[in-house]
Protein backbone atom coordinates (compact mmCIF):
# COMPACT_ATOMS: atom_id res chain seq x y z
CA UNK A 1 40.19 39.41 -14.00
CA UNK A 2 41.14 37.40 -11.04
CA UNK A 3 39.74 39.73 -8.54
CA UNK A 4 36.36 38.80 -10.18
CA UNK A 5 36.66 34.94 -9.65
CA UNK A 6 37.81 35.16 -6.06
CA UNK A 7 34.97 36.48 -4.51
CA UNK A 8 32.53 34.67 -6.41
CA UNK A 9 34.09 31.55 -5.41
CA UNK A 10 34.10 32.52 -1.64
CA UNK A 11 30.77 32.93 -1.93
CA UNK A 12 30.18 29.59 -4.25
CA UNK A 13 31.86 28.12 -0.99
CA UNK A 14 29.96 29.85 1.76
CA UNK A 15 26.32 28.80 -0.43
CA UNK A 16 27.46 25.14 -1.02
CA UNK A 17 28.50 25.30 2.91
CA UNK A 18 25.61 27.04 4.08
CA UNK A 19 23.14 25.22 2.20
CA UNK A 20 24.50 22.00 1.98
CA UNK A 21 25.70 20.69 5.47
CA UNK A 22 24.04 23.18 7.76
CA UNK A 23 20.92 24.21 7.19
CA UNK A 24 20.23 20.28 6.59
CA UNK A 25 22.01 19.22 9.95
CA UNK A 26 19.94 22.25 11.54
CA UNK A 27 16.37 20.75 10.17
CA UNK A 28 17.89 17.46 11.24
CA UNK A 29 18.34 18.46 14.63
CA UNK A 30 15.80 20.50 14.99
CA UNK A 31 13.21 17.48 13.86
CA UNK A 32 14.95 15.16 16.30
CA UNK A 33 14.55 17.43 18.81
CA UNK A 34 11.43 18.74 18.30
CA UNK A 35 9.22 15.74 16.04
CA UNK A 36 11.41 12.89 16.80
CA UNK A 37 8.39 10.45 16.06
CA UNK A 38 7.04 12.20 12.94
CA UNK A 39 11.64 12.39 11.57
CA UNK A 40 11.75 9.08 12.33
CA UNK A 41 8.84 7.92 10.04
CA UNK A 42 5.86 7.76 12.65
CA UNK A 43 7.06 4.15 12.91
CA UNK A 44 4.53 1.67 15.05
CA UNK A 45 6.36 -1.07 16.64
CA UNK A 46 5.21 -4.24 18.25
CA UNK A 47 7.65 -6.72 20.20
CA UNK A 48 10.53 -4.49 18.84
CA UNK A 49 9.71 -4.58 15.09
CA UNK A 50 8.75 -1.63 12.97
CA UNK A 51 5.07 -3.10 11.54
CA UNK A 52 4.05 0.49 10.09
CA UNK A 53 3.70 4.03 10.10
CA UNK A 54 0.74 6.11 11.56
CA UNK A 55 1.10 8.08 8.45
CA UNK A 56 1.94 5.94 5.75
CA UNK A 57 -1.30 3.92 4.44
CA UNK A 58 -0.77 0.05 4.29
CA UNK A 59 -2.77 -3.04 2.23
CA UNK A 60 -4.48 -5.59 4.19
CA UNK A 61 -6.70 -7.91 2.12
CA UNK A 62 -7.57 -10.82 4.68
CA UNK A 63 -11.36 -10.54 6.03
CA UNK A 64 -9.89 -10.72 9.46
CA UNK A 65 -8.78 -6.87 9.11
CA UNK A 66 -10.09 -3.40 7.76
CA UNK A 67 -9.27 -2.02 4.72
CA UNK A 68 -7.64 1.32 3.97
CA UNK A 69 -8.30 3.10 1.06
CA UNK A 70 -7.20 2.04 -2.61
CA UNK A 71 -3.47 3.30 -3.65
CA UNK A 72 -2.87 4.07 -6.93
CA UNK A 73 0.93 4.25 -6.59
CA UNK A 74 3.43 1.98 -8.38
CA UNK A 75 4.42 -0.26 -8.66
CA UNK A 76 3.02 -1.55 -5.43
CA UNK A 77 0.33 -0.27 -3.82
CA UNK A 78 1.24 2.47 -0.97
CA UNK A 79 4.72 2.97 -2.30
CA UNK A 80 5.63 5.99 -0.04
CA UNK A 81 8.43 6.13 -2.56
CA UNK A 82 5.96 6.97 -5.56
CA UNK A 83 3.00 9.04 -3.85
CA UNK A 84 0.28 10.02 -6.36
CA UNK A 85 -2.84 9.89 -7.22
CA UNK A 86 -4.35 7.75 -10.14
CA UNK A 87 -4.79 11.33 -12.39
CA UNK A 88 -7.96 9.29 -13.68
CA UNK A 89 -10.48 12.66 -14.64
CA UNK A 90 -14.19 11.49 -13.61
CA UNK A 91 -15.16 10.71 -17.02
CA UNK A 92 -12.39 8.38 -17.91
CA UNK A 93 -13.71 4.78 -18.50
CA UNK A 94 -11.09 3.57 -16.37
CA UNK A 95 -11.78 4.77 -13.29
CA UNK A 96 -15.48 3.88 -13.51
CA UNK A 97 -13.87 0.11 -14.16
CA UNK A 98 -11.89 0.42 -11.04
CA UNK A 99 -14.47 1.90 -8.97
CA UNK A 100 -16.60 -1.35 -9.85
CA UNK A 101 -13.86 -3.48 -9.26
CA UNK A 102 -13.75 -2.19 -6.14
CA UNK A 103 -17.86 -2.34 -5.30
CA UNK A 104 -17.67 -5.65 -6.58
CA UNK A 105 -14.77 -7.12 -4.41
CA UNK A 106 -16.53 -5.60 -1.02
CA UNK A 107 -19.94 -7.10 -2.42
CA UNK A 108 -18.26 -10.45 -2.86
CA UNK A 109 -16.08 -10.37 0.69
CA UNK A 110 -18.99 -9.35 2.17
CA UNK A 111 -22.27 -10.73 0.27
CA UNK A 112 -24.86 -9.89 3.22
CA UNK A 113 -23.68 -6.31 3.72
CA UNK A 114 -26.54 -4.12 1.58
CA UNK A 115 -25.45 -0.76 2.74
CA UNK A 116 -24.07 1.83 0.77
CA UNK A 117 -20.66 1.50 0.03
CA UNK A 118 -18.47 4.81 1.53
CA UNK A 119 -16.35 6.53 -1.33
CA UNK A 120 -13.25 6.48 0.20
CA UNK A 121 -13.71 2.19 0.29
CA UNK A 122 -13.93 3.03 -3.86
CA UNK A 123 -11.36 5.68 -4.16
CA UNK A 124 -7.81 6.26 -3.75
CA UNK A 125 -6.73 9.72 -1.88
CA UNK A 126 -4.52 12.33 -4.17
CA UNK A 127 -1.09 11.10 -2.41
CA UNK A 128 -2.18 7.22 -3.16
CA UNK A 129 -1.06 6.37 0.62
CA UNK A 130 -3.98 8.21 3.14
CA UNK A 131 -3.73 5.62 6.77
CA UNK A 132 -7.11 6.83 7.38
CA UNK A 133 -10.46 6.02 6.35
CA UNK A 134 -13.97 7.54 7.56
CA UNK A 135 -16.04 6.31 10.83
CA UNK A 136 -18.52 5.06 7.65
CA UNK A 137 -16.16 3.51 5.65
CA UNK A 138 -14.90 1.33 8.86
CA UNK A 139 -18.14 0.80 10.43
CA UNK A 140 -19.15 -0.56 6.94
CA UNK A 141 -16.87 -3.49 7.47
CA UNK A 142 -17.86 -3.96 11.24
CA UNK A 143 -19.79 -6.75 10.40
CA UNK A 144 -17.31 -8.59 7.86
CA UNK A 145 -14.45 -8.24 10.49
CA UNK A 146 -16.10 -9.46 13.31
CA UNK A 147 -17.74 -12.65 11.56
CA UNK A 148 -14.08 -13.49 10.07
CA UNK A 149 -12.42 -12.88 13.71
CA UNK A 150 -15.75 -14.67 16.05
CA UNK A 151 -16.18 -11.63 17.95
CA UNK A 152 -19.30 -10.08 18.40
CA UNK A 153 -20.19 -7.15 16.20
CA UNK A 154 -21.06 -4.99 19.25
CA UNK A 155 -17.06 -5.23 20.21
CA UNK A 156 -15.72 -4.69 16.86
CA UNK A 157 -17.87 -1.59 16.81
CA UNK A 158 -17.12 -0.56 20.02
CA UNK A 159 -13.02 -0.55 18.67
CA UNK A 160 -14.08 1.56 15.83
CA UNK A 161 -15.31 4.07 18.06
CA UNK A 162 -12.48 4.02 20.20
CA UNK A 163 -10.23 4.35 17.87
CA UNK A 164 -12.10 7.15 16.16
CA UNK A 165 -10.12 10.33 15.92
CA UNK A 166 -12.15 13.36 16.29
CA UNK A 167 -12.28 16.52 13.03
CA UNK A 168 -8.91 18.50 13.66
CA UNK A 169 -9.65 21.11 16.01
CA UNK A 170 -13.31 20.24 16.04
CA UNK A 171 -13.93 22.12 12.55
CA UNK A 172 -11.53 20.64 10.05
CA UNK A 173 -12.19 17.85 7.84
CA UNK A 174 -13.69 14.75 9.61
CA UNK A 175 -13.49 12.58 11.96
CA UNK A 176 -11.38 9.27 10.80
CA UNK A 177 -9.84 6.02 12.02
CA UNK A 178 -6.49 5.14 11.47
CA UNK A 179 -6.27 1.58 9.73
CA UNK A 180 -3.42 0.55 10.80
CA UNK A 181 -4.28 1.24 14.76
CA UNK A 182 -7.81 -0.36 14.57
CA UNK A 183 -6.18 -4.04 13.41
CA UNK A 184 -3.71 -3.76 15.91
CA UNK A 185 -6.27 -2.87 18.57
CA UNK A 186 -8.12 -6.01 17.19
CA UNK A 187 -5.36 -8.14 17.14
CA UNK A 188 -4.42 -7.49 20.49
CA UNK A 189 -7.86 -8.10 21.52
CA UNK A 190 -8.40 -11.22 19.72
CA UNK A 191 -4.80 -12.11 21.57
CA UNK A 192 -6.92 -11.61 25.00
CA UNK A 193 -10.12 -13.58 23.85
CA UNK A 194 -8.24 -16.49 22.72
């Protein structure tokens, strides 16, 4: 009987060795070597201070900024802990409630504005925390932005199209600003006008 237990605790060791300390120290170092940015969190700094992540959506609510997309994790909004979507079907009553919310909030922040309100302004993305909204869904609130910063809309457009990132390898999906990026790049340029 004991020569049955010994081997199948050398190789209870060996697993719990293998797959316990090395292969994660090997993905470790191999992501530091390789994707240090991406390990590290995508982390955007400014005078030495983490103030987001390139891939981790954030909530901005003052007129002076854009707005990402709606989060529907919990308990706070783009809770990178707790990604997910709102699992609201298209029928449910609730998520017709929230999407009016929503129309009714941009209406009211923006009361002149009578174009038609992008879907991804309306609706939260399936992981709750998308950094990334559409070139339509940022020009939208061109004219909101610039009034509540005194810049000319021209120059607040002309930052969304900088900051536009082109469909991934020219096919893929669509082309997209990153959120986070685009208030920066107005901050800094309200910084220079002032």
């Amino acid at each position: 009987m004991p020569s049955i237990f010994r081997p199948a605790l050398v190789l209870f060791g060996a697993l719990t060795l293998l797959c316990c300390a090395v292969y994660p120290l090997a993905v470790t170092a191999i992501g530091q070597a390789a994707f240090a940015s991406q390990a590290n969190g995508s982390l955007v700094e400014r005078d030495g201070h983490p103030v987001g992540s390139t891939l981790i959506g954030q909530s901005f609510s003052s007129p002076r900024y854009f707005w990402g997309r709606p989060s529907a994790t919990t308990p706070m909004a783009n809770n990178a802990a707790g990604s997910s979507g709102s699992n609201l079907g298209p029928t449910n009553p609730a998520l017709l409630d929230a999407v009016k919310g929503r129309i009714a909030a941009l209406r009211a922040a923006d009361p002149s504005n009578a174009a038609a309100i992008p879907a991804d302004l309306v609706s939260a993305s399936a992981s709750g925390l998308d950094p990334e909204i559409s070139v339509a869904a940022a020009r939208y609130q061109v004219a909101r932005v610039a009034a509540a910063r005194q810049l000319g809309a021209e120059r607040v457009a002309a930052l969304v199209a900088a900051g536009t990132a082109p469909q991934y390898f020219g096919f893929f999906g669509e082309a997209r600003v990153n959120v986070l990026a685009l208030n920066l790049a107005l901050d800094a340029e309200t910084a220079h006008t002032h």
